[in-house]
N, C-alpha and C. Protein backbone atom coordinates (compact mmCIF):
# COMPACT_ATOMS: atom_id res chain seq x y z
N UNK A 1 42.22 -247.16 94.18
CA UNK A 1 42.03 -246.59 95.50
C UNK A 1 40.81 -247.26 96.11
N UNK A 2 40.94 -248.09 96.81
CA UNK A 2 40.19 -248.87 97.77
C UNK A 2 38.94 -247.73 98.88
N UNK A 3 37.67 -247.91 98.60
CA UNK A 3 36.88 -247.13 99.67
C UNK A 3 37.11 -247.76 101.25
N UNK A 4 36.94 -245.87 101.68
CA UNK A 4 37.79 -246.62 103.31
C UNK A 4 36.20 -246.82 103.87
N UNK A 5 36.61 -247.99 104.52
CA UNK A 5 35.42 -248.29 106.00
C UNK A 5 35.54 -246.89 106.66
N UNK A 6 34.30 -247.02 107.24
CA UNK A 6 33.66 -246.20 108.57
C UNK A 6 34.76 -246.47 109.59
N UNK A 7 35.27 -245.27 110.34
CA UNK A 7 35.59 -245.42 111.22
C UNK A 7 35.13 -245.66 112.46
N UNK A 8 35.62 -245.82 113.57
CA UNK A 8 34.75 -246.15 115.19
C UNK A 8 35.75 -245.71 116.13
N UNK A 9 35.52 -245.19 116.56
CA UNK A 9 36.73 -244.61 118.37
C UNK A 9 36.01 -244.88 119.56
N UNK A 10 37.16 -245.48 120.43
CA UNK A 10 36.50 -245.86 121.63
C UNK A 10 36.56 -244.82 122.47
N UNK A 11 35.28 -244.47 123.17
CA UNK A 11 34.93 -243.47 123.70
C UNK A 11 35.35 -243.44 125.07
N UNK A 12 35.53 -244.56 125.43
CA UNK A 12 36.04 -245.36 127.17
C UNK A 12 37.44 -244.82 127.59
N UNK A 13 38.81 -245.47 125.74
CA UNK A 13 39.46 -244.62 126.16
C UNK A 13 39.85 -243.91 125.69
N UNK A 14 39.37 -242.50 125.26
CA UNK A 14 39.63 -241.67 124.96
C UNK A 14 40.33 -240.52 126.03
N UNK A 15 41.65 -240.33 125.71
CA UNK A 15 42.31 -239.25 127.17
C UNK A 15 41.92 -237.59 126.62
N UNK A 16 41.03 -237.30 125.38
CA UNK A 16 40.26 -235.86 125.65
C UNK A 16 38.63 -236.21 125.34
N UNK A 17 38.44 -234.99 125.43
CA UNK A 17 36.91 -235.01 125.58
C UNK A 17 36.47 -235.02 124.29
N UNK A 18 35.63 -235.91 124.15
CA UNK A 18 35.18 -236.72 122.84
C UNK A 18 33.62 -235.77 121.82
N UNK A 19 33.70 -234.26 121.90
CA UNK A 19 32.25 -233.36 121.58
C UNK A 19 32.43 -233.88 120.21
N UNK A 20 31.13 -233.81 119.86
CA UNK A 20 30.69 -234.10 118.70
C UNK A 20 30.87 -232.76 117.27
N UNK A 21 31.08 -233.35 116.24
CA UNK A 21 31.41 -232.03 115.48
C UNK A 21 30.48 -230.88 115.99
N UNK A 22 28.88 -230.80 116.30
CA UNK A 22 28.04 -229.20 116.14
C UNK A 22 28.63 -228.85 117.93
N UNK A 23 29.06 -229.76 118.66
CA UNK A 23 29.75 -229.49 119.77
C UNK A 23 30.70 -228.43 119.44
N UNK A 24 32.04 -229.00 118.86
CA UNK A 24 32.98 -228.66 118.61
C UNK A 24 32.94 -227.08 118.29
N UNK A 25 31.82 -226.94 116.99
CA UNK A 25 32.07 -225.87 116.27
C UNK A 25 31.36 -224.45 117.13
N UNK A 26 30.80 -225.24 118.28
CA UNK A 26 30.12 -223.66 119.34
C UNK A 26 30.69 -223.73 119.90
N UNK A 27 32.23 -223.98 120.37
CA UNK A 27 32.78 -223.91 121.60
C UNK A 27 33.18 -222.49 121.76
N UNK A 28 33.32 -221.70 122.63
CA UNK A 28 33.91 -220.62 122.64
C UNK A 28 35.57 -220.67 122.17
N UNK A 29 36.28 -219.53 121.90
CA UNK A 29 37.60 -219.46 121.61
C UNK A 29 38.04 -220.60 122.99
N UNK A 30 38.38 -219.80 124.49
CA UNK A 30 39.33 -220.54 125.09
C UNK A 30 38.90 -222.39 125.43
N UNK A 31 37.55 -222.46 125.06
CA UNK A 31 37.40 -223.96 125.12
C UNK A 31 38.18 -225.10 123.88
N UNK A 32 37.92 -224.13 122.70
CA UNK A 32 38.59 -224.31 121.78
C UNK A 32 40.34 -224.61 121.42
N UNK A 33 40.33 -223.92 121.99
CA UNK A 33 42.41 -223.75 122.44
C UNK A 33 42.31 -225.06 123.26
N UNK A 34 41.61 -224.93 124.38
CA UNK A 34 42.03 -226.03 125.34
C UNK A 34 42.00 -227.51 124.79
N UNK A 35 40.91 -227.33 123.78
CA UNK A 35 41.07 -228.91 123.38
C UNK A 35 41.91 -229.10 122.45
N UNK A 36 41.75 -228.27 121.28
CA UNK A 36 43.14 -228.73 120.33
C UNK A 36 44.45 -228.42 121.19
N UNK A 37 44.64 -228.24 122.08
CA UNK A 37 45.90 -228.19 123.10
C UNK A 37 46.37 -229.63 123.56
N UNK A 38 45.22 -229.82 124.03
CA UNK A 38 44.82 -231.18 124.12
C UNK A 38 45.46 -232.39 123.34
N UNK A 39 44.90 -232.23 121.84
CA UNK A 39 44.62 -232.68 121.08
C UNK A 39 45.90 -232.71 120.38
N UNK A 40 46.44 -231.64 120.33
CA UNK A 40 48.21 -231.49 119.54
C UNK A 40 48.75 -231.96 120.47
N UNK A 41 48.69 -232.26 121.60
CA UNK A 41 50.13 -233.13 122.91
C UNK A 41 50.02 -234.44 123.18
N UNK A 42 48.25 -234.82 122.74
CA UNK A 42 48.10 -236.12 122.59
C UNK A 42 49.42 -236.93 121.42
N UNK A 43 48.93 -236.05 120.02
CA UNK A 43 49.56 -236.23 118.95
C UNK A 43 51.26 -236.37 119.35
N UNK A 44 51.63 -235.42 119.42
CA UNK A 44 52.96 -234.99 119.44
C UNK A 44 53.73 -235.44 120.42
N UNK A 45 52.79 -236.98 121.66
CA UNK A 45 53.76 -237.10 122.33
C UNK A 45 54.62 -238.37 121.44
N UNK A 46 56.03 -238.29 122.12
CA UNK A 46 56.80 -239.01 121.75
C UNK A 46 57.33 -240.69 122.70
N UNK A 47 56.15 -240.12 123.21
CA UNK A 47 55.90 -241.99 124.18
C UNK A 47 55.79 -243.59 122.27
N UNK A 48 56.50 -244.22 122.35
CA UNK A 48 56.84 -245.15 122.24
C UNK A 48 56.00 -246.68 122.43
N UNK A 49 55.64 -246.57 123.17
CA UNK A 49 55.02 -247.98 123.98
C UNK A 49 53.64 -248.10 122.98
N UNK A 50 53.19 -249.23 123.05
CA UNK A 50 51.92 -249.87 122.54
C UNK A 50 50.56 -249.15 123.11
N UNK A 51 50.73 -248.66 124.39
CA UNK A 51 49.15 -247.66 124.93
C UNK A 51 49.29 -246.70 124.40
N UNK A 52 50.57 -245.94 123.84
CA UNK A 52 50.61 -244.56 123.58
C UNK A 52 50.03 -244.32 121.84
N UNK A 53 50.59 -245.42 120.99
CA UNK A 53 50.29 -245.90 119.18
C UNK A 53 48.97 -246.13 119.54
N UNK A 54 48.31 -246.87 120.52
CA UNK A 54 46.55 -246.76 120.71
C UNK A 54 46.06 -246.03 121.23
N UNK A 55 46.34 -244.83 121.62
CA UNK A 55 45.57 -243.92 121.77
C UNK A 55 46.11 -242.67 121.00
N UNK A 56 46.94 -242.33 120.21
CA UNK A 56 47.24 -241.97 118.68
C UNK A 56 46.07 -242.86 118.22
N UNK A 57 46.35 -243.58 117.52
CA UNK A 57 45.30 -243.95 116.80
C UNK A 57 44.02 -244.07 117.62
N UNK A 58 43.12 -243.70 118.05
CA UNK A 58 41.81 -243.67 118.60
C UNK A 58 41.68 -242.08 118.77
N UNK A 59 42.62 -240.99 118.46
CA UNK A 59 42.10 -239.81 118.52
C UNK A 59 42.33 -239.78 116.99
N UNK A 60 43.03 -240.15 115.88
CA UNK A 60 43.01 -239.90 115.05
C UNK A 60 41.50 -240.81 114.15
N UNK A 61 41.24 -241.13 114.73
CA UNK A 61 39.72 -242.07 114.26
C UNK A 61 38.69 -241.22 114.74
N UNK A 62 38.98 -240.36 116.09
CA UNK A 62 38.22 -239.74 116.50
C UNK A 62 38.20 -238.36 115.50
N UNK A 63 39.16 -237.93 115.32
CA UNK A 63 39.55 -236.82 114.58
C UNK A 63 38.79 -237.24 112.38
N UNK A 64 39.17 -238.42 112.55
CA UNK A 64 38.18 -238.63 111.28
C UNK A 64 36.26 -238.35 110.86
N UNK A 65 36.45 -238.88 112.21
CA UNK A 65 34.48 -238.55 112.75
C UNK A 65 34.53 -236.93 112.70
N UNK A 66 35.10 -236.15 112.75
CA UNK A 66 34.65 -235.01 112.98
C UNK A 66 35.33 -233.93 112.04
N UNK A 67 36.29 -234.89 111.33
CA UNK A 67 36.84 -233.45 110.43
C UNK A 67 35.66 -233.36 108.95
N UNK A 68 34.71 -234.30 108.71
CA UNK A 68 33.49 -234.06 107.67
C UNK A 68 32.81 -233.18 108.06
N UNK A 69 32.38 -232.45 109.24
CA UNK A 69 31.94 -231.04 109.47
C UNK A 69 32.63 -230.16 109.47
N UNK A 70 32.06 -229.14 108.04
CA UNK A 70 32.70 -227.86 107.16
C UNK A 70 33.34 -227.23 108.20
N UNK A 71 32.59 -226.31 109.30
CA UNK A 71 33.20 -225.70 110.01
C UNK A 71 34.60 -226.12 110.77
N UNK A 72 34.22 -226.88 111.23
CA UNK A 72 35.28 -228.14 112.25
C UNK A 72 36.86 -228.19 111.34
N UNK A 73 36.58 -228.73 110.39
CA UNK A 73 37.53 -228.85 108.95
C UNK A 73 37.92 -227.59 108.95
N UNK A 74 37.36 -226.47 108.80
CA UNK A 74 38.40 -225.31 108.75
C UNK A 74 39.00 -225.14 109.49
N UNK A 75 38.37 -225.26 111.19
CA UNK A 75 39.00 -224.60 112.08
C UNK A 75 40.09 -225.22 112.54
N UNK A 76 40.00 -226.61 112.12
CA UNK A 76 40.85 -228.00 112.43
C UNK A 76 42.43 -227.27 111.34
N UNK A 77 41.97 -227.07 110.10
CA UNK A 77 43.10 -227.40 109.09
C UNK A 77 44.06 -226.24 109.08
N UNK A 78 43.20 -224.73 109.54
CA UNK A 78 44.07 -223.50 109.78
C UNK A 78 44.23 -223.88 111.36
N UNK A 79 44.54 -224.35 111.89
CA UNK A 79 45.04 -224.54 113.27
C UNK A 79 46.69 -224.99 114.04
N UNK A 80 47.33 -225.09 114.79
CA UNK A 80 48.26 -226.03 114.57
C UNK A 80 48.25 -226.93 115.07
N UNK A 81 46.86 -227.92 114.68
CA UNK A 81 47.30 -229.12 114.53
C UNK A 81 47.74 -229.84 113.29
N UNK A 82 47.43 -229.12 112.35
CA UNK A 82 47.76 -229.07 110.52
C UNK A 82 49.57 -229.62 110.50
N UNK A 83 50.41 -228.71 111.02
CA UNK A 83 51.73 -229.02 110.97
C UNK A 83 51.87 -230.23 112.03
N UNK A 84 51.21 -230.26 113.36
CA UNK A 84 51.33 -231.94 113.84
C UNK A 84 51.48 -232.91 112.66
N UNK A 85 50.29 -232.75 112.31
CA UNK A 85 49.90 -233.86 111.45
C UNK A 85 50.96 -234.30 110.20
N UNK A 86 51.29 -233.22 109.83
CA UNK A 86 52.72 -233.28 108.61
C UNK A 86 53.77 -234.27 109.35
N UNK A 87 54.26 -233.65 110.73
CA UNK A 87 54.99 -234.04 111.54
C UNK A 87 54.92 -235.47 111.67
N UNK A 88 53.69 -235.81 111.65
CA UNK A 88 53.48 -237.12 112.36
C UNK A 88 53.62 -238.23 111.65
N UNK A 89 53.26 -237.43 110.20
CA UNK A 89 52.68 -238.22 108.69
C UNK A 89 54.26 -238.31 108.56
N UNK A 90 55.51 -237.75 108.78
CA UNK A 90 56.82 -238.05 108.28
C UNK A 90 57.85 -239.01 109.54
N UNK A 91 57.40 -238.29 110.83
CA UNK A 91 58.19 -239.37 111.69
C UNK A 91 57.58 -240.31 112.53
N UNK A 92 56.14 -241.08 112.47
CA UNK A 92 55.70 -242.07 113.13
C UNK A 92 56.52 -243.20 112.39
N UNK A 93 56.81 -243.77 113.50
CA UNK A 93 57.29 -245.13 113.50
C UNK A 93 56.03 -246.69 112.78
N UNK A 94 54.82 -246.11 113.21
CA UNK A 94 54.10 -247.16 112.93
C UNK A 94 53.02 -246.42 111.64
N UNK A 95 53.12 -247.16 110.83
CA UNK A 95 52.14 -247.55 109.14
C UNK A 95 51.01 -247.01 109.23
N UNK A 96 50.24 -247.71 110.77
CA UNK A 96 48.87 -247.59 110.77
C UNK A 96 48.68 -245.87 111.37
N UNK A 97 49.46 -245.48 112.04
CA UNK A 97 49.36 -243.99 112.13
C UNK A 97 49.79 -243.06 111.18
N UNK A 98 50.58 -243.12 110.67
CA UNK A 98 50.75 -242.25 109.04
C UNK A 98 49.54 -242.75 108.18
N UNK A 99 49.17 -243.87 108.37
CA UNK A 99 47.48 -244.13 107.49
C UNK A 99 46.57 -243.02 107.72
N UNK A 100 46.30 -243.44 108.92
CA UNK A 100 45.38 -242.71 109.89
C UNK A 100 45.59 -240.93 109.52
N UNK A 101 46.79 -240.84 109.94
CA UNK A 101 46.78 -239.44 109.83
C UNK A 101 46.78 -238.73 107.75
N UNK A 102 47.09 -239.87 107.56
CA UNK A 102 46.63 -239.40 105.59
C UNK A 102 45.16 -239.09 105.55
N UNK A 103 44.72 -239.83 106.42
CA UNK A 103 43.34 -240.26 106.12
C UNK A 103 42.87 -238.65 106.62
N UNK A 104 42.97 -238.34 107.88
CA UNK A 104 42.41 -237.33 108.36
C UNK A 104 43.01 -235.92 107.33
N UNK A 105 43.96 -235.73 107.41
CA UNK A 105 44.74 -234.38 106.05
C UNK A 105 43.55 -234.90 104.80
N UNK A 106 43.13 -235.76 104.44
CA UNK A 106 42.27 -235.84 103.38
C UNK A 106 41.02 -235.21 103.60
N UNK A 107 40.41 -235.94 104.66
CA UNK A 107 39.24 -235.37 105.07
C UNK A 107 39.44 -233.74 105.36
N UNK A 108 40.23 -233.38 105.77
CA UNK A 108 40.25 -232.12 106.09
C UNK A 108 40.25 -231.53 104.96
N UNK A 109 40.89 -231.39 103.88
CA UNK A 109 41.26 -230.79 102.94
C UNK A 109 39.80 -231.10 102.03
N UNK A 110 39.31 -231.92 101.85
CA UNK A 110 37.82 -232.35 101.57
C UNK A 110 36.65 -231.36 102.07
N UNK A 111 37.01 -231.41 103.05
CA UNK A 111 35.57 -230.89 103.90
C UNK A 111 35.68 -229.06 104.21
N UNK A 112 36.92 -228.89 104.23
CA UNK A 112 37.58 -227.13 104.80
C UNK A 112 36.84 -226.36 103.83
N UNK A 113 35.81 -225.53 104.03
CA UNK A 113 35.62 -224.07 103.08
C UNK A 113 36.66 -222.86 102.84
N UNK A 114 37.41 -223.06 103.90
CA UNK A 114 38.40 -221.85 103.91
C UNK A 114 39.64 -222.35 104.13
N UNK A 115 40.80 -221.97 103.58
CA UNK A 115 42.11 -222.27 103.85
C UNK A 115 43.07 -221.07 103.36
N UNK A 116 43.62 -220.42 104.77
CA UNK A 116 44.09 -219.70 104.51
C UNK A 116 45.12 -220.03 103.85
N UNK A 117 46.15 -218.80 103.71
CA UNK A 117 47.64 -218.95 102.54
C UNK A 117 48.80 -219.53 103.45
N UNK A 118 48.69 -219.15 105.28
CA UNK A 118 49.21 -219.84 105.53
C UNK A 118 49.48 -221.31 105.93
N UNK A 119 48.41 -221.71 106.19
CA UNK A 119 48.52 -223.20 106.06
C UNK A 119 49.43 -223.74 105.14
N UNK A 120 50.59 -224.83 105.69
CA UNK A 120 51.15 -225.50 105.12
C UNK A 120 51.18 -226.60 103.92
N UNK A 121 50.18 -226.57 103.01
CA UNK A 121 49.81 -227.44 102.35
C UNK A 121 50.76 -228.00 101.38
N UNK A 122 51.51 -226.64 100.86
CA UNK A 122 52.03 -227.46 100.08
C UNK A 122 53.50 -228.50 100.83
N UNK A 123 53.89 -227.98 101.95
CA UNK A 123 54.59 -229.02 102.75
C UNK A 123 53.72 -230.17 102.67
N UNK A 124 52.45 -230.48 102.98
CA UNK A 124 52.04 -231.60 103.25
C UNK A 124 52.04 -232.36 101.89
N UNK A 125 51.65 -231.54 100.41
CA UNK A 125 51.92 -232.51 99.42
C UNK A 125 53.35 -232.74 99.38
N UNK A 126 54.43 -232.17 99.40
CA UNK A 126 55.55 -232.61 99.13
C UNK A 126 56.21 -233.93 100.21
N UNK A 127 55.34 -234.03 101.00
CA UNK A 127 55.98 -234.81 102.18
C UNK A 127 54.66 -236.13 101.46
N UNK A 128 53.68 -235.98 101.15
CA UNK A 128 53.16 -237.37 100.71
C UNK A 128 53.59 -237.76 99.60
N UNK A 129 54.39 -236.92 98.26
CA UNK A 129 54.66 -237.31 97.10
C UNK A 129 55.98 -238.06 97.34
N UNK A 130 56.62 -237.70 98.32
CA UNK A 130 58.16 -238.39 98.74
C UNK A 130 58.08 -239.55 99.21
N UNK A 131 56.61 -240.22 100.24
CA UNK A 131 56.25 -241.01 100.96
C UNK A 131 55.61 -242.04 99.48
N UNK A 132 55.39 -241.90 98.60
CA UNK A 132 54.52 -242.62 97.72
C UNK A 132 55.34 -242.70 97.06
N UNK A 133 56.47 -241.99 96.74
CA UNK A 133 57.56 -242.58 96.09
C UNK A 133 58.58 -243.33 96.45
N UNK A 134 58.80 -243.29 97.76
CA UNK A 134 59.48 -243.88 98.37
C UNK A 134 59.21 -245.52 98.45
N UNK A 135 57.37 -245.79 98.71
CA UNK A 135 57.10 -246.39 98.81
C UNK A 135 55.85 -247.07 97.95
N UNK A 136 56.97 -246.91 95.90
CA UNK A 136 55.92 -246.92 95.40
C UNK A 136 55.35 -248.52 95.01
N UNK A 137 56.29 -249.17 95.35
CA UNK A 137 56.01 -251.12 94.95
C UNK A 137 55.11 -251.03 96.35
N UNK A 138 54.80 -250.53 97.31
CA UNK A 138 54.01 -251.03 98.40
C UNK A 138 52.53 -250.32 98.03
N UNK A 139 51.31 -251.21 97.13
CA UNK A 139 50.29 -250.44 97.20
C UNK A 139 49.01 -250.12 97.90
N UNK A 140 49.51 -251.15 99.28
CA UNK A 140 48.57 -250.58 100.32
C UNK A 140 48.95 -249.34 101.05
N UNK A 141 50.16 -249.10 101.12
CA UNK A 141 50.47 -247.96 101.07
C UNK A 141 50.06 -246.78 100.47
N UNK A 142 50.40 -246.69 99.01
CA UNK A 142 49.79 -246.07 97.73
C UNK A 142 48.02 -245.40 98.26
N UNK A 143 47.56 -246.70 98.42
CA UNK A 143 45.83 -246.67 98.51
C UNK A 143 45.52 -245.30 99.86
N UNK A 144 46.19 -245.50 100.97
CA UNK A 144 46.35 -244.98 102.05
C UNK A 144 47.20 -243.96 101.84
N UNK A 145 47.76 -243.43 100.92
CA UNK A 145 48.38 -242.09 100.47
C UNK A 145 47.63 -241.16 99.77
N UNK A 146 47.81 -242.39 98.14
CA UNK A 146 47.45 -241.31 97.48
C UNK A 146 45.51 -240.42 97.23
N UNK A 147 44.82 -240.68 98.31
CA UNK A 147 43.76 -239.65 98.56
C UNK A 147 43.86 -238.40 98.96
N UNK A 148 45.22 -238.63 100.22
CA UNK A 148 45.07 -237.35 100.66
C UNK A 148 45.64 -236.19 100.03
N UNK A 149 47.03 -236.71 98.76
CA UNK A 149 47.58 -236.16 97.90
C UNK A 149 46.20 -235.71 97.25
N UNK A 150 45.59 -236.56 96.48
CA UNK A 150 44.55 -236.12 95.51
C UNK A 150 43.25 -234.40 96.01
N UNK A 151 43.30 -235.13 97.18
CA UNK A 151 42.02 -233.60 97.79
C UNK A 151 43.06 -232.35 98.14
N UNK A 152 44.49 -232.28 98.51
CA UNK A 152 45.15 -231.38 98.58
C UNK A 152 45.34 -231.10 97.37
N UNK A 153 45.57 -231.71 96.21
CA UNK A 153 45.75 -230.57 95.01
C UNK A 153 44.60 -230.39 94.41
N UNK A 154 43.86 -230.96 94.80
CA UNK A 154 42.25 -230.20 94.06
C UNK A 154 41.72 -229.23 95.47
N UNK A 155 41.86 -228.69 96.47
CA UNK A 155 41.90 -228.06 97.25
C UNK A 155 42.64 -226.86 96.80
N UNK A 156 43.82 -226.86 96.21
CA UNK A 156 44.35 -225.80 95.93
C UNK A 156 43.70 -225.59 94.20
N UNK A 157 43.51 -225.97 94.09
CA UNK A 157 43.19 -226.23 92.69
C UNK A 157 41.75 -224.93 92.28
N UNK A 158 40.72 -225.47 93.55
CA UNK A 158 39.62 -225.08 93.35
C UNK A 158 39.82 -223.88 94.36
N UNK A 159 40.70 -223.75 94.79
CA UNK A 159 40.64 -222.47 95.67
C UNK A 159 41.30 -220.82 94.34
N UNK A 160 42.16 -221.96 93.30
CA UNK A 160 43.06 -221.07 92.67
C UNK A 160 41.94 -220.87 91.73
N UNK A 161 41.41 -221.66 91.20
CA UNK A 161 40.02 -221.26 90.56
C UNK A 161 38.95 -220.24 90.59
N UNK A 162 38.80 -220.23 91.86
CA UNK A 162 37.96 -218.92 92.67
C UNK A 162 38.83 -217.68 92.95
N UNK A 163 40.39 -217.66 92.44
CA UNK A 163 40.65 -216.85 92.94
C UNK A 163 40.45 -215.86 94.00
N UNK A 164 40.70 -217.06 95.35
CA UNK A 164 40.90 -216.49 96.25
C UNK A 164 42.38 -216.59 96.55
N UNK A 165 43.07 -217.34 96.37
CA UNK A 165 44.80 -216.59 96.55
C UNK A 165 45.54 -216.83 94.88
N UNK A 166 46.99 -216.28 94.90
CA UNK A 166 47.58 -216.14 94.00
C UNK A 166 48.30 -217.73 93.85
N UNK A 167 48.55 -217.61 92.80
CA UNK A 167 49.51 -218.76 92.05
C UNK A 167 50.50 -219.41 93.22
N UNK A 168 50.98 -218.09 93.24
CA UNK A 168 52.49 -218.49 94.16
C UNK A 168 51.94 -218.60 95.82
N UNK A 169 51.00 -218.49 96.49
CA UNK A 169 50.61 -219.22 97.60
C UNK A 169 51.21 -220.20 97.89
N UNK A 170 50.85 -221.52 97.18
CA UNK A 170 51.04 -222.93 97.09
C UNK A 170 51.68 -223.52 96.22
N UNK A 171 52.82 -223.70 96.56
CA UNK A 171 54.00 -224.22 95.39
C UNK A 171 53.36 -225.77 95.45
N UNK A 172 53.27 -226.54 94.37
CA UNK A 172 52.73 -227.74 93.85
C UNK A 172 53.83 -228.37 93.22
N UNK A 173 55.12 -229.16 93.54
CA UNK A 173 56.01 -229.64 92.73
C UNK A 173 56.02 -230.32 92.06
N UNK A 174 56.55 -230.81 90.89
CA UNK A 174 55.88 -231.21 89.63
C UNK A 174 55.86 -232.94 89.46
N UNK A 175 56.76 -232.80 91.01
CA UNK A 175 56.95 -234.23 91.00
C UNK A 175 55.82 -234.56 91.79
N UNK A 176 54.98 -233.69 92.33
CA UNK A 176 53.59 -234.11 92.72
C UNK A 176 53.04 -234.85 91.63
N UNK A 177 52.49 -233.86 90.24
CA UNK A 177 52.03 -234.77 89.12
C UNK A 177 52.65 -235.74 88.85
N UNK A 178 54.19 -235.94 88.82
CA UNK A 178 54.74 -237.41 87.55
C UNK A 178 54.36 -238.07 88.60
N UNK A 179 54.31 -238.12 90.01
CA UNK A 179 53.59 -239.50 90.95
C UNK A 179 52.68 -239.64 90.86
N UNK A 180 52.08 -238.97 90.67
CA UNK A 180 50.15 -239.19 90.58
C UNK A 180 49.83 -239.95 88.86
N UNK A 181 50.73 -239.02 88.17
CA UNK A 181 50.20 -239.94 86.92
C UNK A 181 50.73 -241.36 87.15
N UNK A 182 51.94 -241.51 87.12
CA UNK A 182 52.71 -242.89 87.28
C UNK A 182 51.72 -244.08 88.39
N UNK A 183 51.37 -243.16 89.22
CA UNK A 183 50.25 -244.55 90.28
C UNK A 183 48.82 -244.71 89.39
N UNK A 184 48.39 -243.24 88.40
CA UNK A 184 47.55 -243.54 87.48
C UNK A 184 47.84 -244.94 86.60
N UNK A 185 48.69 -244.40 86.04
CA UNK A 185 49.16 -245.46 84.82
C UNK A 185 49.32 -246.99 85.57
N UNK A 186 50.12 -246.95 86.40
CA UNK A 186 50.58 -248.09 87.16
C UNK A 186 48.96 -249.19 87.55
N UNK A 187 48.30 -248.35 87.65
CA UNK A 187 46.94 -248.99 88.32
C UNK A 187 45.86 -249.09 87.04
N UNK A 188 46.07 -248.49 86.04
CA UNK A 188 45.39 -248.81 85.06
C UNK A 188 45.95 -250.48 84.00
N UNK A 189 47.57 -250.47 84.10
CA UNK A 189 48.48 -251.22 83.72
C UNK A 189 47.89 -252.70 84.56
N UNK A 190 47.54 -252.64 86.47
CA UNK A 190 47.79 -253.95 86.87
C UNK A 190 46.00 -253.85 86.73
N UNK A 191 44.84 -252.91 86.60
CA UNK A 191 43.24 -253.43 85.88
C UNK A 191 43.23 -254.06 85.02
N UNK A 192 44.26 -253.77 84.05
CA UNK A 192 43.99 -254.51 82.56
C UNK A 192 44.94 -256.34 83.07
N UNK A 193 45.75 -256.56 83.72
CA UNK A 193 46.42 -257.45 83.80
C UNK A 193 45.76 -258.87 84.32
């Protein structure tokens, strides 16, 4: 697993308003709505064209800068932009935005203190374990997957630890593990080679 570069978003064009995480996290409720409103229609439009994949990707870079603040990360991951992001991570057309958006579900799941039971998580591992299997001879792919797999099951992991929810919350399919070991093994197999 390759360390990711720093991200950078251009602030010029950015089509929402660009607050900084301690921004973010004082906004009142309806300022709050308004931007992840914002922020989920940016995502979720289904424009096509080359301006629309660049500015997807420049909120999701933007969205990387700011999901490392705890608060932000929660409010981000119990939100619905959480199921966008599943959404996006299964039907974008372009590589570099299912990157992007792995990248951010990682950070989130990294950084979140709280996650409720409903949050979709374990949809989101089952939809990256299918994506890494699908695409397991491609390992820049792999590299750009399997993190965000990794902080979602230690997310549930350490939440089940603390017993704050039950077992059955978060179904974890088992074919989560045989992929994770197999890209283990696989990557220990091409170190030694």
């Amino acid at each position: 697993i390759m360390k990711q570069v720093p991200v950078r978003f251009d602030l010029k064009t950015s089509h929402i308003p660009t607050y900084s995480a301690e921004k973010l996290s004082s906004l009142k409720d309806t300022d709050w709505n308004d931007f992840l409103q914002r922020v989920c229609s940016l995502l979720d439009s289904t424009e096509k064209n080359t301006g629309a994949a660049r500015s997807k990707l420049n909120l999701l870079y933007y969205l990387c800068t700011v999901a490392i603040h705890k608060e932000v990360a929660s409010r981000l991951i119990s939100s619905q932009l959480f199921p966008i992001l599943i959404q996006q991570l299964r039907a974008a057309a372009n590589w570099d935005i299912r990157a992007k958006v792995a990248r951010v579900i990682g950070l989130l799941a990294l950084h979140t203190s709280e996650l409720g039971e409903n949050v979709p998580v374990s949809e989101a591992i089952i939809l990256l374990t299918e994506l890494i299997r699908e695409n397991f001879r491609n390992s820049k792919l792999k590299q750009c997957l399997l993190p965000a797999l990794g902080e979602l099951l230690y997310l549930i992991a350490s939440k089940e630890e603390k017993r704050e929810h039950s077992r059955e919350c978060w179904i974890v399919p088992s074919a989560a593990y045989t992929v994770l070991m197999r890209c283990l093994r696989e990557g220990v197999r091409l170190f030694h080679c």
